[in-house]
Protein backbone atom coordinates (compact mmCIF):
# COMPACT_ATOMS: atom_id res chain seq x y z
CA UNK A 1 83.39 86.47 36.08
CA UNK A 2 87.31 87.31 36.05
CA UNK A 3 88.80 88.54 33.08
CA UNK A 4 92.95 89.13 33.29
CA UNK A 5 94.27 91.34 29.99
CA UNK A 6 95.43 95.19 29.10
CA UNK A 7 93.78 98.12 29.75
CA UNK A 8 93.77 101.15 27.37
CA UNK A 9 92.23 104.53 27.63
CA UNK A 10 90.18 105.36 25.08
CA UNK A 11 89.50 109.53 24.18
CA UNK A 12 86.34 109.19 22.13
CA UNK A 13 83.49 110.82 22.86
CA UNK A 14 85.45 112.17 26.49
CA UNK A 15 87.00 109.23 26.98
CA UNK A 16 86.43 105.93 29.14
CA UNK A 17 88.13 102.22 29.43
CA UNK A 18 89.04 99.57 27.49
CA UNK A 19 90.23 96.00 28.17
CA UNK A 20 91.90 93.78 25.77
CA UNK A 21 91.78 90.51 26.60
CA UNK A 22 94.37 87.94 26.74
CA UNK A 23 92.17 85.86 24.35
CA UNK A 24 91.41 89.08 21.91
CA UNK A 25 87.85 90.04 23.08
CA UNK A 26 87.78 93.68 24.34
CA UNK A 27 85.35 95.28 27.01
CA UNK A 28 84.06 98.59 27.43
CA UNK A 29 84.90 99.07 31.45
CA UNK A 30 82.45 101.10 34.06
CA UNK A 31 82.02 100.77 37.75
CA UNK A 32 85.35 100.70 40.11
CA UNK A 33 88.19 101.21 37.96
CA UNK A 34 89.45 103.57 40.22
CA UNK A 35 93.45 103.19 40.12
CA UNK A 36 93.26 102.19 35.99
CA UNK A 37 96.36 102.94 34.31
CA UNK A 38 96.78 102.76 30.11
CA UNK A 39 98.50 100.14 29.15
CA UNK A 40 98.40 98.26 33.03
CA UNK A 41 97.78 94.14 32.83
CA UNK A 42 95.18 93.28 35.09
CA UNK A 43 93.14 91.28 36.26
CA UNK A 44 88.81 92.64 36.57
CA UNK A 45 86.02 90.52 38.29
CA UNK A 46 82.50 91.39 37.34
CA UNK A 47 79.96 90.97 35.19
CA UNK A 48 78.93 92.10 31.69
CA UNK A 49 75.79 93.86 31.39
CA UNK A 50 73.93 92.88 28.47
CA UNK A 51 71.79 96.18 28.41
CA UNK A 52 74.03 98.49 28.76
CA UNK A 53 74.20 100.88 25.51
CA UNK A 54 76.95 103.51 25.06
CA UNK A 55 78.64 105.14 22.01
CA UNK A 56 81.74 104.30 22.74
CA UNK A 57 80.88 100.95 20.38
CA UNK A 58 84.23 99.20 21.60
CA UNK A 59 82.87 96.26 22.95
CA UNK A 60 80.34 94.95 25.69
CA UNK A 61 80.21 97.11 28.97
CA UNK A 62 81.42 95.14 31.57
CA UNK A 63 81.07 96.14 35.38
CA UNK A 64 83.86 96.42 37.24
CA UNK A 65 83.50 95.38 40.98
CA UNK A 66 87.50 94.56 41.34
CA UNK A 67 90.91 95.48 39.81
CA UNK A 68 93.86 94.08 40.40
CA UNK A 69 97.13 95.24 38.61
CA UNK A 70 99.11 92.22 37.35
């Protein structure tokens, strides 16, 4: 699955990734997002992962196996 949008760092809870979607869904980011900038378009392929839990509550996790700045 590709997703292109904006990624934002989020501090809560020590912090982790955000994207914002070009359609206005948003995705809690793990896996290799080495390189991840705040506010950097991009584009992710992955997949989400429906049993992931987190307290981060900013959306699903979805697992990052490519990033490509836009």
């Amino acid at each position: 699955m590709k997703l292109k949008g904006t990624i934002r760092r989020n501090d809560l809870e020590g912090g982790h990734w955000v994207l914002h979607t070009d359609s206005g869904d948003q995705y809690q980011l793990t896996g290799s997002i080495s390189g991840a900038k705040d506010g950097m378009k991009a584009e992710v392929e992955g997949k989400v992962d429906k049993d992931a839990m987190g307290i981060g509550m900013t959306g699903p996790h979805f697992t990052v196996q490519k990033l490509t700045a836009l």
